[in-house]
N, C-alpha and C. Protein backbone atom coordinates (compact mmCIF):
# COMPACT_ATOMS: atom_id res chain seq x y z
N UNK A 1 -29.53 82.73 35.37
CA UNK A 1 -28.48 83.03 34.43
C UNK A 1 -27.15 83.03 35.18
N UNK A 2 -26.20 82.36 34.53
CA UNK A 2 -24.93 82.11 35.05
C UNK A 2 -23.97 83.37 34.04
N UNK A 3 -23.49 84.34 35.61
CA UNK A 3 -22.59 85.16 35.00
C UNK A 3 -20.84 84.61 35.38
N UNK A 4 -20.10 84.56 33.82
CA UNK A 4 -19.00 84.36 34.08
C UNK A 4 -17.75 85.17 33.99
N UNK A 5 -17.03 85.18 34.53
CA UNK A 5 -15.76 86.76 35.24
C UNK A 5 -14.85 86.31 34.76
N UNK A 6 -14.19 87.23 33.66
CA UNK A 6 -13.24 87.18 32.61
C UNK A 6 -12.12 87.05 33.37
N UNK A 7 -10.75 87.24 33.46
CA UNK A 7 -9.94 88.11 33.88
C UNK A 7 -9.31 88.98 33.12
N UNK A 8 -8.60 89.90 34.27
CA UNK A 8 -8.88 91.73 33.28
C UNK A 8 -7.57 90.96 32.73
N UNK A 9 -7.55 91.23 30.99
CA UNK A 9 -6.25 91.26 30.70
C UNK A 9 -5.48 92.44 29.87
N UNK A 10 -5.66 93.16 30.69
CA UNK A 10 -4.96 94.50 30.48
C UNK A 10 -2.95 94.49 30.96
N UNK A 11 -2.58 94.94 29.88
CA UNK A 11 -1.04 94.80 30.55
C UNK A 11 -1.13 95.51 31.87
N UNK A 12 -0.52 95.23 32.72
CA UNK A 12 -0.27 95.91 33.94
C UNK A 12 1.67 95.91 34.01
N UNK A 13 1.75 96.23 35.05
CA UNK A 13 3.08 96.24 35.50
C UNK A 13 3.72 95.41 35.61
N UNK A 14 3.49 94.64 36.76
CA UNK A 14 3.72 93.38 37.19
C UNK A 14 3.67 92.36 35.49
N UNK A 15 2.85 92.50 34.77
CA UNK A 15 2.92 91.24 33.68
C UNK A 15 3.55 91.12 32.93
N UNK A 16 4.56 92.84 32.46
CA UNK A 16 4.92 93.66 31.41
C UNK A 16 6.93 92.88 32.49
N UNK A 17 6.83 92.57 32.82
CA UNK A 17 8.16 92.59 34.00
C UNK A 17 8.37 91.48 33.22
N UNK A 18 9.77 91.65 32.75
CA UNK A 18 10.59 89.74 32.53
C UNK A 18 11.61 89.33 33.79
N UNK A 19 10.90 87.69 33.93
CA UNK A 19 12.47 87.55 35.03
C UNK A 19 13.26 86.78 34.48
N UNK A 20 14.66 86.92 34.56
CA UNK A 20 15.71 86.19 34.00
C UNK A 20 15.16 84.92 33.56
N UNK A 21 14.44 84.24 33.87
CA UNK A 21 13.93 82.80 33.89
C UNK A 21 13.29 82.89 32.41
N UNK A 22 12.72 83.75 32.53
CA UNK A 22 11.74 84.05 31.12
C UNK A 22 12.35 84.24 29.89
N UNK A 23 13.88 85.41 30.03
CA UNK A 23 14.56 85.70 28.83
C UNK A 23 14.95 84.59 28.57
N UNK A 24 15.12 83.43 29.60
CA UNK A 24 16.68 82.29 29.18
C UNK A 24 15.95 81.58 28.15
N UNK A 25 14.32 81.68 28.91
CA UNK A 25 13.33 80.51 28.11
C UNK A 25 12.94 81.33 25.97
N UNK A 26 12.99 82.41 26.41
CA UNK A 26 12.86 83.09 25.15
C UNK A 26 13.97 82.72 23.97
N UNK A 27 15.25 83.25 24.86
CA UNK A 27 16.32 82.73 24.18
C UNK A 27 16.64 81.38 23.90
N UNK A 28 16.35 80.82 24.48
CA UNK A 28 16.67 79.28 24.07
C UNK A 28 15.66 78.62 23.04
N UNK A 29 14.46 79.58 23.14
CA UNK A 29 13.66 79.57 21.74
C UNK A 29 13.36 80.26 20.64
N UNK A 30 14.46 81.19 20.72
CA UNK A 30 14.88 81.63 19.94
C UNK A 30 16.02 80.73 19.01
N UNK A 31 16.68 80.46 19.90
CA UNK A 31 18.02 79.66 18.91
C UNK A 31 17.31 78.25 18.69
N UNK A 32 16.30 77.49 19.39
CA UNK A 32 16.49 76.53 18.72
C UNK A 32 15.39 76.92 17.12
N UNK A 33 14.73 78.15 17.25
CA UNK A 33 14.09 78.40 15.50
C UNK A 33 15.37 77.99 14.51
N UNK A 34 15.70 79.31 14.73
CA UNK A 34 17.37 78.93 14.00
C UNK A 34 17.86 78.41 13.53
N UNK A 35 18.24 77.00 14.66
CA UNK A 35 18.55 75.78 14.41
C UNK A 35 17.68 75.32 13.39
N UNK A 36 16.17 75.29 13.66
CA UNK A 36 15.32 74.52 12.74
C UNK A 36 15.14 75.35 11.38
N UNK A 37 15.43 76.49 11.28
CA UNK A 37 15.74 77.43 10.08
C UNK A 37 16.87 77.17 9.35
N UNK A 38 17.87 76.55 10.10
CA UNK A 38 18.88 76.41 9.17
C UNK A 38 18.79 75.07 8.54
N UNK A 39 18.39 73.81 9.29
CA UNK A 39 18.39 72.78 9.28
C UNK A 39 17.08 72.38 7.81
N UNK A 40 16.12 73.59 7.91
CA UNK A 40 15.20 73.05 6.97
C UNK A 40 15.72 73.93 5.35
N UNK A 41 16.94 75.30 5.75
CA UNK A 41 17.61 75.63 4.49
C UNK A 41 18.42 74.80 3.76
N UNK A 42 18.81 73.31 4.27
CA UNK A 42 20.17 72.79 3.63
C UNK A 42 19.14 72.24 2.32
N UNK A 43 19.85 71.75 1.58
CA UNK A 43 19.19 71.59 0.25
C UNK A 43 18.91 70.49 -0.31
N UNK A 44 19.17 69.19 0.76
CA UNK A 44 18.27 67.70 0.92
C UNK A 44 16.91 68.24 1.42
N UNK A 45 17.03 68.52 2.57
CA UNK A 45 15.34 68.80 3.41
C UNK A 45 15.08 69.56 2.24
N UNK A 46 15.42 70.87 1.38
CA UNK A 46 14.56 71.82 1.08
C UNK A 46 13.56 70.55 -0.31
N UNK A 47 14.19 69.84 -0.65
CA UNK A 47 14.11 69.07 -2.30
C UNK A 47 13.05 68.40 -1.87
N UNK A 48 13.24 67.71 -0.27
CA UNK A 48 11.89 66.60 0.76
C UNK A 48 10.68 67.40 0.63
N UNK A 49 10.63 68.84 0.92
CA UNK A 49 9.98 69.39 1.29
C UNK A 49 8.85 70.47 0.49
N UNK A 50 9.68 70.26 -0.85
CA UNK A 50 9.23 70.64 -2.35
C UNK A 50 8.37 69.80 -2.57
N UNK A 51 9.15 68.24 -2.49
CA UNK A 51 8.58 67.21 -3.11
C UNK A 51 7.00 67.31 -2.61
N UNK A 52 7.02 67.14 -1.05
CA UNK A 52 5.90 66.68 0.07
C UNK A 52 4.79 67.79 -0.30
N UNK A 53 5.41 69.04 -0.46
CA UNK A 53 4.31 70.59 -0.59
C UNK A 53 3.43 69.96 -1.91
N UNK A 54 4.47 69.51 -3.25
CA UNK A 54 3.99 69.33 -4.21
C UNK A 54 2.98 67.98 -4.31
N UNK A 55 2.74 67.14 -3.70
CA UNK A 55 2.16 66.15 -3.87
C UNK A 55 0.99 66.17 -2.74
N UNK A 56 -0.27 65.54 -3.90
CA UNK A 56 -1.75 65.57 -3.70
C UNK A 56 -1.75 65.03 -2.33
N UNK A 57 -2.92 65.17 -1.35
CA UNK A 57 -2.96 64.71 0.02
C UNK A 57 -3.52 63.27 -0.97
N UNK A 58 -2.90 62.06 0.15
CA UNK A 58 -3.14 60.63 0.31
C UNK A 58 -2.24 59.83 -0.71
N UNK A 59 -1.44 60.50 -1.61
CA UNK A 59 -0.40 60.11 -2.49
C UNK A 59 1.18 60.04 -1.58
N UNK A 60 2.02 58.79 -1.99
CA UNK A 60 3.11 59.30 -1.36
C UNK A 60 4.16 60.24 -2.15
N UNK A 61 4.60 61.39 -1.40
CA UNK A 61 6.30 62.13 -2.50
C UNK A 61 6.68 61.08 -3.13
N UNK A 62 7.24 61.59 -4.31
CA UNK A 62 8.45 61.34 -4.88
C UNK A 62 9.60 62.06 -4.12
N UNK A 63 10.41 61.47 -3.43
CA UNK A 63 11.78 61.96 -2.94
C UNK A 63 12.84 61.95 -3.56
N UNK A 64 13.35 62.35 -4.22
CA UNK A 64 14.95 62.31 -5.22
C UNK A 64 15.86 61.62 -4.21
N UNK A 65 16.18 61.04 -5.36
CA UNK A 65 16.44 59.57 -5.41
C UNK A 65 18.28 59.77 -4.43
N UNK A 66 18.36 59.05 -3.60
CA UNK A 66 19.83 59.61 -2.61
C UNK A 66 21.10 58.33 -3.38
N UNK A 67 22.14 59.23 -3.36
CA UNK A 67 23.19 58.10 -3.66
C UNK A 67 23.24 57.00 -3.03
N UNK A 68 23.02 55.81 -3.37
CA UNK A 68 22.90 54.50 -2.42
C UNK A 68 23.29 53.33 -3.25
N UNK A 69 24.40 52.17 -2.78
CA UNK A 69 24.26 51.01 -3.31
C UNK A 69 22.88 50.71 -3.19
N UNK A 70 22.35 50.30 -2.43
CA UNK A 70 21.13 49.70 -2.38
C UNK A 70 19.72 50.45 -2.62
N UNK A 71 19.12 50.12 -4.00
CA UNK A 71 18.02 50.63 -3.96
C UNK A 71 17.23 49.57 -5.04
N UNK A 72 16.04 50.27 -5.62
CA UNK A 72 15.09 49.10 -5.86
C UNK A 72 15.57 47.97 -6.72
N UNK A 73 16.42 48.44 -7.82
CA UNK A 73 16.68 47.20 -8.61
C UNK A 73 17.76 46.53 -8.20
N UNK A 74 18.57 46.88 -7.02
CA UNK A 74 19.08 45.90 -6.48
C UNK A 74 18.59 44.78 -5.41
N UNK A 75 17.88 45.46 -5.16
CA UNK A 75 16.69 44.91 -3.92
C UNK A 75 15.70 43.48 -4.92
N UNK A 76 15.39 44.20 -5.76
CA UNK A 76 14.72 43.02 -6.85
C UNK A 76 15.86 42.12 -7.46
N UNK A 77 16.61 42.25 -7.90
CA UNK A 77 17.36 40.99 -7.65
C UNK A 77 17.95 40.57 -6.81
N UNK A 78 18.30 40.82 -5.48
CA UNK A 78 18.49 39.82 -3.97
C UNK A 78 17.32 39.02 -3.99
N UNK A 79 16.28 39.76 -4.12
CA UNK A 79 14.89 39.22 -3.69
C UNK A 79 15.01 37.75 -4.71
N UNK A 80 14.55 38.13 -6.25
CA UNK A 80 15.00 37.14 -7.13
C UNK A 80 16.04 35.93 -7.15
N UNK A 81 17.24 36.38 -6.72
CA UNK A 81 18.01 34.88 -6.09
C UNK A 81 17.66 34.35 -5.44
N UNK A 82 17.48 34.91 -4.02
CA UNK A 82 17.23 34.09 -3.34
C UNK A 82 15.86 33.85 -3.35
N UNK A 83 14.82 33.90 -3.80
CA UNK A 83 13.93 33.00 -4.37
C UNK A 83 13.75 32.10 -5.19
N UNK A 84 14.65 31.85 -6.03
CA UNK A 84 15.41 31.21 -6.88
C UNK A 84 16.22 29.81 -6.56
N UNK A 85 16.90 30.46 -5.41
CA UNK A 85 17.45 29.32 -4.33
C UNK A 85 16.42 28.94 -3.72
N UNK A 86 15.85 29.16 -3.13
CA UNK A 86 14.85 28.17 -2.24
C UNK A 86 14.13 27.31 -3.10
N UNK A 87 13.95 27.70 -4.02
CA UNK A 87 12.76 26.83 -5.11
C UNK A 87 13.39 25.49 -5.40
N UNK A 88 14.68 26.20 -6.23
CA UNK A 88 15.66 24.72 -6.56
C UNK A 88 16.07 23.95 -5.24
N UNK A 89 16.15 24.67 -3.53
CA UNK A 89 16.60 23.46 -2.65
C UNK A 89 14.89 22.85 -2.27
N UNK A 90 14.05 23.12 -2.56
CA UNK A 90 12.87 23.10 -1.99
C UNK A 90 12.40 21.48 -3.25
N UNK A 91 13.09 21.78 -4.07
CA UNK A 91 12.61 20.67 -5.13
C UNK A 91 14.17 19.88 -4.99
N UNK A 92 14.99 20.03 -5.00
CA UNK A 92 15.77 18.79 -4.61
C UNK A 92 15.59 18.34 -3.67
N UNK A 93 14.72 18.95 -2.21
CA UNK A 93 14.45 17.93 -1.19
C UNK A 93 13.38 17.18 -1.11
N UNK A 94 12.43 17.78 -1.81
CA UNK A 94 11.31 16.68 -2.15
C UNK A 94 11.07 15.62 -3.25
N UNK A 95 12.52 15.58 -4.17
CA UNK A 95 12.95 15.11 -5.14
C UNK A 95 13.52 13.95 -4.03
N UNK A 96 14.60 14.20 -3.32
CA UNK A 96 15.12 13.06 -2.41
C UNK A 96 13.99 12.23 -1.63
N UNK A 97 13.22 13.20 -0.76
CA UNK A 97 12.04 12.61 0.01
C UNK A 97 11.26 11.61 -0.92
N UNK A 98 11.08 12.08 -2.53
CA UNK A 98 10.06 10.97 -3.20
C UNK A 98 10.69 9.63 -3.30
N UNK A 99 12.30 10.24 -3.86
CA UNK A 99 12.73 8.28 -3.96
C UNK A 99 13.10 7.34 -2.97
N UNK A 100 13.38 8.40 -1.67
CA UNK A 100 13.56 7.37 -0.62
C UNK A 100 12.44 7.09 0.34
N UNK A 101 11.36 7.74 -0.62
CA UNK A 101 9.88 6.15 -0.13
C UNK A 101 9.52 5.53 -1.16
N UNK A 102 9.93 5.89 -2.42
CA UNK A 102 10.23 4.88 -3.66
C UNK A 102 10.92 3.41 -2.81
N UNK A 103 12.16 3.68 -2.28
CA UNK A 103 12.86 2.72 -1.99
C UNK A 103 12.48 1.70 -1.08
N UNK A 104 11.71 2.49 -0.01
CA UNK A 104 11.37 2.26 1.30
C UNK A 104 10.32 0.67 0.75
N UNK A 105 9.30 1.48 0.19
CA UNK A 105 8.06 0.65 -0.20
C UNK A 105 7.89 0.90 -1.72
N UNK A 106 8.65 -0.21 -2.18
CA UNK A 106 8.77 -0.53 -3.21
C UNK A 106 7.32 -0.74 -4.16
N UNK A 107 6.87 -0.49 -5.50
CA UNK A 107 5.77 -0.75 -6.16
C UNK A 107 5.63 -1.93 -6.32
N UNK A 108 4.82 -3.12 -5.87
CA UNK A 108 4.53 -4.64 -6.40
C UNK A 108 3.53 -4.30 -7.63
N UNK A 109 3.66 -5.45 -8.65
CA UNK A 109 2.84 -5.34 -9.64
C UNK A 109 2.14 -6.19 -8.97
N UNK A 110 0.13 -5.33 -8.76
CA UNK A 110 -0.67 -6.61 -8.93
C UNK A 110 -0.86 -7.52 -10.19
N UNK A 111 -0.89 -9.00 -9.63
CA UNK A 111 -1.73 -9.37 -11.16
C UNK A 111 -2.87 -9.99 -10.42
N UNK A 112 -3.71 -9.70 -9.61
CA UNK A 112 -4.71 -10.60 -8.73
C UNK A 112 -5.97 -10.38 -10.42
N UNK A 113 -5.84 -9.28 -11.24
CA UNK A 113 -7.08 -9.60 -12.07
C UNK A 113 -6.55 -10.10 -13.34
């Protein structure tokens, strides 16, 4: 049987002691909570964070919606033009390509029958 030796963790003296090193590290994690306390009070994050609490795991939020030129129905019609454009240059160049092998090699009428 394998006996294994805890260590005593009883406060002692020595453990109960802060050294400057320790408060700076406390304090500096202290303020950055803070920071992240205040940062998650402003009232964009809080609306993200409603949204995210409120919605089923494997679904994405709904995020309220941010002032933006650009959003989906502008996005769907960029998309739409310029798909639009390519189609029409995509058929005028194969419109050109057909008649200038029209031209190239001209149709002979057989009459061999």
């Amino acid at each position: 049987m394998v006996k294994i030796s805890m260590p005593d963790t009883s406060t002692s003296a020595e453990n109960a002691e802060w050294t400057a090193e320790d408060r700076r590290a406390v304090k500096e994690l202290r303020d950055h909570l803070r920071q992240m306390r205040e940062v998650m009070d402003d009232s964009e994050y809080a609306e993200v964070l409603a949204a995210m609490a409120n919605t089923p795991p494997g679904k994405k939020p709904r995020v309220p919606n941010r002032a933006s030129v650009i959003d989906g129905s502008f996005m769907s019609f960029v998309f739409i033009f310029v798909f639009t454009v390519i189609c029409f240059v995509s058929y005028y160049a194969f419109q050109n390509l057909y008649h200038a092998i029209l031209k190239k090699f001209p149709t002979v009428q057989h009459t061999e029958l």
